[in-house]
PDB file of N, CA and C in Angstrom:
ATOM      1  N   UNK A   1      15.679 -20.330  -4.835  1.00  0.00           N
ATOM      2  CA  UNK A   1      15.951 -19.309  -5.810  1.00  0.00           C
ATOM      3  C   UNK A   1      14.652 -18.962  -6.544  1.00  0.00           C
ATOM      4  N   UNK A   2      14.797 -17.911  -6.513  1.00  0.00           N
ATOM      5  CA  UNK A   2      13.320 -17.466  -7.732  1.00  0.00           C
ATOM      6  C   UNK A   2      13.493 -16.972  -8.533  1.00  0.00           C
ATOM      7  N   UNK A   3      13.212 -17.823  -9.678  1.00  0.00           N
ATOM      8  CA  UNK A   3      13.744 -17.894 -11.017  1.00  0.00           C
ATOM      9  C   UNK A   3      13.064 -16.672 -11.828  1.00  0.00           C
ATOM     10  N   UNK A   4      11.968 -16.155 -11.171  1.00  0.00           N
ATOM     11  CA  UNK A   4      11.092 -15.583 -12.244  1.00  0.00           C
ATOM     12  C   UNK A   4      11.407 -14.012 -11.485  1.00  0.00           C
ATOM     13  N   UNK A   5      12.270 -13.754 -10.477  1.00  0.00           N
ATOM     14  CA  UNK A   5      11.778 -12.649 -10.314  1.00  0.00           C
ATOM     15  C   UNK A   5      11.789 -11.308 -11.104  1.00  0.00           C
ATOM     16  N   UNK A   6      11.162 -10.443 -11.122  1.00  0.00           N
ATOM     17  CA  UNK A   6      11.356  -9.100 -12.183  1.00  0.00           C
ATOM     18  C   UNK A   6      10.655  -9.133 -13.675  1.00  0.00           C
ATOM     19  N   UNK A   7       9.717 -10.786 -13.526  1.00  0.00           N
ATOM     20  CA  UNK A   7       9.166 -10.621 -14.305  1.00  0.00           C
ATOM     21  C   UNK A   7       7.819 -11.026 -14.424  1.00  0.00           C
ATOM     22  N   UNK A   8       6.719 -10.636 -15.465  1.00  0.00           N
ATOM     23  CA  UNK A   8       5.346 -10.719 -15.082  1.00  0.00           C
ATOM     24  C   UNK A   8       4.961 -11.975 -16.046  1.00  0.00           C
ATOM     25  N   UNK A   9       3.919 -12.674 -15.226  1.00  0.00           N
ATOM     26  CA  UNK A   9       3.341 -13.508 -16.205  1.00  0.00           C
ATOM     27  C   UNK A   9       2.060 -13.638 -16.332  1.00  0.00           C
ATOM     28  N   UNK A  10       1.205 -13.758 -17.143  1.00  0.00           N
ATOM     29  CA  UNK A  10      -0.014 -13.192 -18.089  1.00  0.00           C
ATOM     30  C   UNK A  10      -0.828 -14.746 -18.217  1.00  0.00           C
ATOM     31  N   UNK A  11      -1.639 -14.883 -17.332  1.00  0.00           N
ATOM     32  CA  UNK A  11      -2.111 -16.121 -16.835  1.00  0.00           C
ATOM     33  C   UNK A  11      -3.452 -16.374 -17.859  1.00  0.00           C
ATOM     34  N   UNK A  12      -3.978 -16.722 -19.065  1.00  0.00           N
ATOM     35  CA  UNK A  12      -5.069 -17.008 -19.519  1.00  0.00           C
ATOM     36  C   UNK A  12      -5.658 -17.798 -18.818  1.00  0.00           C
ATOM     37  N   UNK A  13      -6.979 -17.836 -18.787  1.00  0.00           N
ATOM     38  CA  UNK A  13      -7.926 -18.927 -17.937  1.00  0.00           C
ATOM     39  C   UNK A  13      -7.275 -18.988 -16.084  1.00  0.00           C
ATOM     40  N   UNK A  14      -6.543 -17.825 -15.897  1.00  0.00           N
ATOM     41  CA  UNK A  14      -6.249 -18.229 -14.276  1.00  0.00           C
ATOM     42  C   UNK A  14      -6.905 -18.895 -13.750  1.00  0.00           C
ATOM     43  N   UNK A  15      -8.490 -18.166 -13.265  1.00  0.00           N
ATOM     44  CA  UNK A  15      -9.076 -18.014 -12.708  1.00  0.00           C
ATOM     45  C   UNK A  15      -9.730 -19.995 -12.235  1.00  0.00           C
ATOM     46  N   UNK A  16      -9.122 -20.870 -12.831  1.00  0.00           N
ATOM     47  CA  UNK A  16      -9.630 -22.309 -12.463  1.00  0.00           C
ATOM     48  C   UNK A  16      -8.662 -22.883 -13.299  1.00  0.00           C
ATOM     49  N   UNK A  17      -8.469 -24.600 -12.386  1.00  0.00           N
ATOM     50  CA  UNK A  17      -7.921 -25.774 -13.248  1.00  0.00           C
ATOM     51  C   UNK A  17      -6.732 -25.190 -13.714  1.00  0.00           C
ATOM     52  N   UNK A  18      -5.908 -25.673 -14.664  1.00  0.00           N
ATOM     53  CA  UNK A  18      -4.377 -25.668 -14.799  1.00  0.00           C
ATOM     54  C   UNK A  18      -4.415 -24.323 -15.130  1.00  0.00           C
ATOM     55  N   UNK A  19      -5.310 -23.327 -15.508  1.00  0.00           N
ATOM     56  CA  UNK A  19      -4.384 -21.593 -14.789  1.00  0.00           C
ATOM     57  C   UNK A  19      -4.423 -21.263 -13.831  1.00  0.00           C
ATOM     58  N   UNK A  20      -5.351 -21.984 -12.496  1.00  0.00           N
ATOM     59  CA  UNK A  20      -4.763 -21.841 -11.382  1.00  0.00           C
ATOM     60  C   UNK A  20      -3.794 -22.359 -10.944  1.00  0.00           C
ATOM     61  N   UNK A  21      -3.576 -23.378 -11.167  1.00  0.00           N
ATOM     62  CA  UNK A  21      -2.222 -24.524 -10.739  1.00  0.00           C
ATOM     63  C   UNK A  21      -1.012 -23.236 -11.285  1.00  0.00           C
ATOM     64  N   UNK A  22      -1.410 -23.144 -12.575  1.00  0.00           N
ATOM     65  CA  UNK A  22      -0.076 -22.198 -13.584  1.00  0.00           C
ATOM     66  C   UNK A  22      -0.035 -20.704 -12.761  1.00  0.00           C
ATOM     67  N   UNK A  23      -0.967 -20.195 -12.238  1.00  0.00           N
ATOM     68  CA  UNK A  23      -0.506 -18.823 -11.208  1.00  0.00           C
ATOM     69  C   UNK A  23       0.130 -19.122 -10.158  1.00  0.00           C
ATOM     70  N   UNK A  24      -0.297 -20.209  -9.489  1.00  0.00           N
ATOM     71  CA  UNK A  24       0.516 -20.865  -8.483  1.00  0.00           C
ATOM     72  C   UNK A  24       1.627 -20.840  -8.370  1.00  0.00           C
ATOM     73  N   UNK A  25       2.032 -21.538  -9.384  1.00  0.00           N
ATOM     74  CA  UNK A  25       3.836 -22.346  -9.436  1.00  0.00           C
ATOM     75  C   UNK A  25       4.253 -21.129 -10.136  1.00  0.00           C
ATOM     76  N   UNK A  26       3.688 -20.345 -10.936  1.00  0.00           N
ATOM     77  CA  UNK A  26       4.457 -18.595 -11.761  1.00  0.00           C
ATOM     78  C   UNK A  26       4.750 -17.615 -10.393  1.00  0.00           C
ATOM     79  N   UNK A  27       4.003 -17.523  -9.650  1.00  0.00           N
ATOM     80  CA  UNK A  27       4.046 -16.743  -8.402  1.00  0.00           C
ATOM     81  C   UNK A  27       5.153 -17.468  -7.322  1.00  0.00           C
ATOM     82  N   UNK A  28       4.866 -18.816  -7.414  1.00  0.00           N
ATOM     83  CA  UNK A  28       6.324 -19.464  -6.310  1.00  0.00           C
ATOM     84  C   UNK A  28       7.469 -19.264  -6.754  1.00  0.00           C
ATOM     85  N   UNK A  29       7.701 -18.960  -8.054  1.00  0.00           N
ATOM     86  CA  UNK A  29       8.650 -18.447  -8.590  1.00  0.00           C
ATOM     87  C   UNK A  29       9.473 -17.116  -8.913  1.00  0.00           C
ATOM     88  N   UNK A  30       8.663 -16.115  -8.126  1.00  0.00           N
ATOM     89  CA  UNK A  30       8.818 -15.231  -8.194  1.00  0.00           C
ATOM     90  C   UNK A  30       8.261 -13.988  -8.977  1.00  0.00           C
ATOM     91  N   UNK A  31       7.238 -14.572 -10.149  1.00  0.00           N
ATOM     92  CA  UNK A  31       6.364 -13.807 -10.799  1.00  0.00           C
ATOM     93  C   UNK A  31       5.735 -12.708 -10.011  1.00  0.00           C
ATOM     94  N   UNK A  32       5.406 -11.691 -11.199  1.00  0.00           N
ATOM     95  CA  UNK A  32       4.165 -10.562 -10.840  1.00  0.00           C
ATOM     96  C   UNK A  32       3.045 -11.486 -11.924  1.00  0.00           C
ATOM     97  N   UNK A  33       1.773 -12.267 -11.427  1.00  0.00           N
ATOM     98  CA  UNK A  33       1.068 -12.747 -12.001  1.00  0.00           C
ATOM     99  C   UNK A  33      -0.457 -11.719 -12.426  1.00  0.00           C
ATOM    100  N   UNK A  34      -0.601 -11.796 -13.622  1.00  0.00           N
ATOM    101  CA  UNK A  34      -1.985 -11.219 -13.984  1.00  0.00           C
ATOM    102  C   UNK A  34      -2.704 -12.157 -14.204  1.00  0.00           C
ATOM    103  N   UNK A  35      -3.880 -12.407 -13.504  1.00  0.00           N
ATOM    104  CA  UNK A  35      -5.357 -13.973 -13.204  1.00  0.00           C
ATOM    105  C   UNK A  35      -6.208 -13.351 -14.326  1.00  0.00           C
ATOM    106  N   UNK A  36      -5.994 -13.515 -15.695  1.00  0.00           N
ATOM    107  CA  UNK A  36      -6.521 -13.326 -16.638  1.00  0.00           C
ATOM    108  C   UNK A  36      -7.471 -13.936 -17.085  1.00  0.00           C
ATOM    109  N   UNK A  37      -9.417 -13.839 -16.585  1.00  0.00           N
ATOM    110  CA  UNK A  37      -9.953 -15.041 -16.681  1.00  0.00           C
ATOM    111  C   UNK A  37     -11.111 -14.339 -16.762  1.00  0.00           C
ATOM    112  N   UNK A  38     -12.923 -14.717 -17.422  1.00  0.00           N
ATOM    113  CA  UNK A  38     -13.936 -14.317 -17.975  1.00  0.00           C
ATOM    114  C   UNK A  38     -14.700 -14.371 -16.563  1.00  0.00           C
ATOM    115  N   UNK A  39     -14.191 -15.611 -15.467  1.00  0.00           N
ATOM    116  CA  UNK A  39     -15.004 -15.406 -14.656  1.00  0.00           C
ATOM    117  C   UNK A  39     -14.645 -14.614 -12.996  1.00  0.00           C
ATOM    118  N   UNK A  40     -15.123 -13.324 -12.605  1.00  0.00           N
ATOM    119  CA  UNK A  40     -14.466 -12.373 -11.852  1.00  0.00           C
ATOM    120  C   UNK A  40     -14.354 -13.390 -10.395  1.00  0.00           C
ATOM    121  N   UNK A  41     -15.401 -13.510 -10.171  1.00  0.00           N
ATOM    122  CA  UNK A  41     -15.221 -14.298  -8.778  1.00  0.00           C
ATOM    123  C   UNK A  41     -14.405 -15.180  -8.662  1.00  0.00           C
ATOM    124  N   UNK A  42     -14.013 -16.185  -9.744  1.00  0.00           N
ATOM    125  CA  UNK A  42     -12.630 -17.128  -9.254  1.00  0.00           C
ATOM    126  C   UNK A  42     -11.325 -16.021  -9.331  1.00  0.00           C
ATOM    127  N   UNK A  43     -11.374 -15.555 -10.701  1.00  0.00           N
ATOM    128  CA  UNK A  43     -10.031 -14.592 -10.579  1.00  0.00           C
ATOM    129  C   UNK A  43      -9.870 -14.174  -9.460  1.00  0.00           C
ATOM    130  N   UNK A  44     -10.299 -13.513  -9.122  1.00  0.00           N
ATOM    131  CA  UNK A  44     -10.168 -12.620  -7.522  1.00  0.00           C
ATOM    132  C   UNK A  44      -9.918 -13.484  -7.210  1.00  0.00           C
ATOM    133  N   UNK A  45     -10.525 -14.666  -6.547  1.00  0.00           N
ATOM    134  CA  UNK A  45     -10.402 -16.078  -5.817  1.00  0.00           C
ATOM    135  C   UNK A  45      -9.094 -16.234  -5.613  1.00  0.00           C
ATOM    136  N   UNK A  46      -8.290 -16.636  -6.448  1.00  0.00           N
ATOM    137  CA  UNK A  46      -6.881 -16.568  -7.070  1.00  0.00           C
ATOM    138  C   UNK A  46      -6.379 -15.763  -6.863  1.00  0.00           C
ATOM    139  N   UNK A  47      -6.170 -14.695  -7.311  1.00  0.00           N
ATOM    140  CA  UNK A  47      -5.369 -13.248  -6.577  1.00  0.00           C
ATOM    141  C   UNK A  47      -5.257 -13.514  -5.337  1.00  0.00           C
ATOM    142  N   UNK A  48      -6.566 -13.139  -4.686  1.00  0.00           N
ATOM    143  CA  UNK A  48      -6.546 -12.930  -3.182  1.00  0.00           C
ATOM    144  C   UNK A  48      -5.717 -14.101  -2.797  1.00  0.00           C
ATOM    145  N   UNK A  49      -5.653 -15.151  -2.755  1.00  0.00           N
ATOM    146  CA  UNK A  49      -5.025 -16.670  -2.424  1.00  0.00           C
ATOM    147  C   UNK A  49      -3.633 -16.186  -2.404  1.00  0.00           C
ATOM    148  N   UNK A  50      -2.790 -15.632  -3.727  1.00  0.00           N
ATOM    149  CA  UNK A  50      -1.149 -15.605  -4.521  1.00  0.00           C
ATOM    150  C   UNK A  50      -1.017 -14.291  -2.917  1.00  0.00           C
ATOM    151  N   UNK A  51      -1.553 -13.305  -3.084  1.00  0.00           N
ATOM    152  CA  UNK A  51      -1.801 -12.210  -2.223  1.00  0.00           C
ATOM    153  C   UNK A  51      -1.295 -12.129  -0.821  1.00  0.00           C
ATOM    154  N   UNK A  52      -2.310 -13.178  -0.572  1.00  0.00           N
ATOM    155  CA  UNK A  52      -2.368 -13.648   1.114  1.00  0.00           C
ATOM    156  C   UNK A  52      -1.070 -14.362   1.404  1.00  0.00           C
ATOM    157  N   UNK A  53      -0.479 -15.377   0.389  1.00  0.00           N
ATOM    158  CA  UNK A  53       0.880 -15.688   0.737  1.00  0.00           C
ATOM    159  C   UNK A  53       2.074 -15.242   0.185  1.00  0.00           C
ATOM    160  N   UNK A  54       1.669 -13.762   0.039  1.00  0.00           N
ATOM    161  CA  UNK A  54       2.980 -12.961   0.008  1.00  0.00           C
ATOM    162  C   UNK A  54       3.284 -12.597  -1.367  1.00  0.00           C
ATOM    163  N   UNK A  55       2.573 -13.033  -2.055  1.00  0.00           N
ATOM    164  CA  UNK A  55       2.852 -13.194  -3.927  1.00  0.00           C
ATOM    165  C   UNK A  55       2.136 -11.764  -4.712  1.00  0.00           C
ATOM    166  N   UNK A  56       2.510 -11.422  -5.676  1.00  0.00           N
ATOM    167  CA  UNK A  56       2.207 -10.136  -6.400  1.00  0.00           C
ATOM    168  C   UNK A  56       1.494 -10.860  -7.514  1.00  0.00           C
ATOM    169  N   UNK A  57      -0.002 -10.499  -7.555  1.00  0.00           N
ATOM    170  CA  UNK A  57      -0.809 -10.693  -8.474  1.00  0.00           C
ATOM    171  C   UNK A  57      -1.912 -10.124  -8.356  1.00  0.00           C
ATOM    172  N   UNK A  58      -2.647 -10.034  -9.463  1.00  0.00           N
ATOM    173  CA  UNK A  58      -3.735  -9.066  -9.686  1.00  0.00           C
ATOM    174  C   UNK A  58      -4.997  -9.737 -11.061  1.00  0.00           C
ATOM    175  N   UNK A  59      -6.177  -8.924 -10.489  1.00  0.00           N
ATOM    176  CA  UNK A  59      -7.022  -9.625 -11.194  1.00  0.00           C
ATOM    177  C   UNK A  59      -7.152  -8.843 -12.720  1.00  0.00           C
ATOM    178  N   UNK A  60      -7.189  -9.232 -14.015  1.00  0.00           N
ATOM    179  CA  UNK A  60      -7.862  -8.669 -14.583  1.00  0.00           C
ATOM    180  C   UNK A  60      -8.951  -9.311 -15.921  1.00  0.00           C
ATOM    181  N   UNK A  61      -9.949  -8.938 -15.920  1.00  0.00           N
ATOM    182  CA  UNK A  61     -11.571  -9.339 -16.112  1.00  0.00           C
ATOM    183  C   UNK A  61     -10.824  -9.906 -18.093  1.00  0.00           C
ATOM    184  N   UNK A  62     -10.380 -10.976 -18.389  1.00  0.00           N
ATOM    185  CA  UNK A  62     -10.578 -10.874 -19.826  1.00  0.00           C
ATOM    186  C   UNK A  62     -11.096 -12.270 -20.403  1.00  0.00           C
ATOM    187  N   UNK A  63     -11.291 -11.835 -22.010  1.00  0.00           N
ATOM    188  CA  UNK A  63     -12.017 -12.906 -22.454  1.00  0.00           C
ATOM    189  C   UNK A  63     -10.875 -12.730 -23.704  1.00  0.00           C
ATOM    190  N   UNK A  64     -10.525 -13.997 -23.980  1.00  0.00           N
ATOM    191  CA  UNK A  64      -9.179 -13.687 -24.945  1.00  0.00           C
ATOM    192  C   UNK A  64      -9.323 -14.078 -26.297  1.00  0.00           C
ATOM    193  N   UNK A  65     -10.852 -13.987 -26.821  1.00  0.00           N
ATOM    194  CA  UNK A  65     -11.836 -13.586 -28.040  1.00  0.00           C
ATOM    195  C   UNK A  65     -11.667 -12.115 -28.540  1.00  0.00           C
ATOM    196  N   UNK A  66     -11.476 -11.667 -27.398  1.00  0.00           N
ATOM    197  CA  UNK A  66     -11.827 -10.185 -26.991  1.00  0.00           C
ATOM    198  C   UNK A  66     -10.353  -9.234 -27.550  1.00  0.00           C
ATOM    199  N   UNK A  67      -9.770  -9.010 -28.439  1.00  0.00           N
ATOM    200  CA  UNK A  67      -8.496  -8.049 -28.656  1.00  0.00           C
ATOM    201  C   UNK A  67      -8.574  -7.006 -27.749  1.00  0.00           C
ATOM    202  N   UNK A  68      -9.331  -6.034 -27.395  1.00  0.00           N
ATOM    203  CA  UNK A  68      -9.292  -4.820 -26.212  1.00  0.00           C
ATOM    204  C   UNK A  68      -8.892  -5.727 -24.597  1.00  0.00           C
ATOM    205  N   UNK A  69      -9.351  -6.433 -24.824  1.00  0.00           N
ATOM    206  CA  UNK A  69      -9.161  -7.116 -23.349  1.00  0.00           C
ATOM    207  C   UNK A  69      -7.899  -7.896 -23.224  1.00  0.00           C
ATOM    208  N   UNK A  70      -7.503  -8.448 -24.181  1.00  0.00           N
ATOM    209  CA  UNK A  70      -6.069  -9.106 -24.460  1.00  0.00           C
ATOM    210  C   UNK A  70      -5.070  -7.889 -24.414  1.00  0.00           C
ATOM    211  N   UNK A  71      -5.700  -6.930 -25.032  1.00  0.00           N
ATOM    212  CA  UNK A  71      -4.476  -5.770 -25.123  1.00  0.00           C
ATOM    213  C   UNK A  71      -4.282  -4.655 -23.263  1.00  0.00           C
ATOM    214  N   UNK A  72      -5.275  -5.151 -22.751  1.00  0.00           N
ATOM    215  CA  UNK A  72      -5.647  -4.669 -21.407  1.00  0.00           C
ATOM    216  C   UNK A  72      -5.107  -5.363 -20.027  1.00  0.00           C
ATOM    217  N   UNK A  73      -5.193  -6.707 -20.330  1.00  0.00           N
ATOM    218  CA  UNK A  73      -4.341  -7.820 -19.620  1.00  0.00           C
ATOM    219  C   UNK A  73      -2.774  -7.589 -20.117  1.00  0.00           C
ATOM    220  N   UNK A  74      -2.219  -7.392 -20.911  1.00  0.00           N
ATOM    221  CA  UNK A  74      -1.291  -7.282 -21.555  1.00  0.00           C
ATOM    222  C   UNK A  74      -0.294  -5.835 -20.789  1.00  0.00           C
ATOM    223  N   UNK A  75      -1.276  -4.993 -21.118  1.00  0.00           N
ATOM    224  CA  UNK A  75      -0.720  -3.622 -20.780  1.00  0.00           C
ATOM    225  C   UNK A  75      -0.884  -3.552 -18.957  1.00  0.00           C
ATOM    226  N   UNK A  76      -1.943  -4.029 -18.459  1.00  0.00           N
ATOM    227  CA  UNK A  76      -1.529  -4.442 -16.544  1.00  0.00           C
ATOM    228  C   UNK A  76       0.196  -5.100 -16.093  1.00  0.00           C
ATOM    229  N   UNK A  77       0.295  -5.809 -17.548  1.00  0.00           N
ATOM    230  CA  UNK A  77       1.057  -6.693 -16.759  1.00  0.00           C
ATOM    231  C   UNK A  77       2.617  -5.730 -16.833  1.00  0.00           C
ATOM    232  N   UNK A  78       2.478  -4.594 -17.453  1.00  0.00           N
ATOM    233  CA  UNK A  78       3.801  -3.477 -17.244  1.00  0.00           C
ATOM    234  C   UNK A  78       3.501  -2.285 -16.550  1.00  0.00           C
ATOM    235  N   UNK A  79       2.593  -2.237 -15.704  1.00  0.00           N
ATOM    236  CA  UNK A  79       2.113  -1.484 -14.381  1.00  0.00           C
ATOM    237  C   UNK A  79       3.506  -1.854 -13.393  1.00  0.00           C
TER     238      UNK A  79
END
């Protein structure tokens, strides 16, 4: 059963260590995951990974210091 489906989840720090583990298990669940993370090359990393096995996720570039970028990750995740 996938508990999460129809809904998105907003991954801080995806991009490595327990927000990757946490996109992981949000996406086996049926999530639309946003890899919300400062560094682009793991994010992607991550995406592409959720991607390749069938999972809906997407990268987007934030630093969550940052209010425009919190509000940007935020607003992807109702695309």
């Amino acid at each position: 059963m996938l508990r999460l489906k129809d809904k998105a989840a907003i991954i801080a720090g995806g991009g490595a260590g327990i927000g990757h583990a946490c996109c992981d298990r949000f996406s086996a669940e049926g999530a639309k995951v946003v890899v919300a993370a400062i560094n682009e090359t793991t994010g992607r990393a991550v995406t592409d990974t959720i991607n390749a096995r069938g999972g809906d996720a997407f990268f987007v570039r934030c630093d969550v210091a940052s209010e425009p970028d919190v509000a940007a990750a935020t607003e992807a995740a109702f695309q």
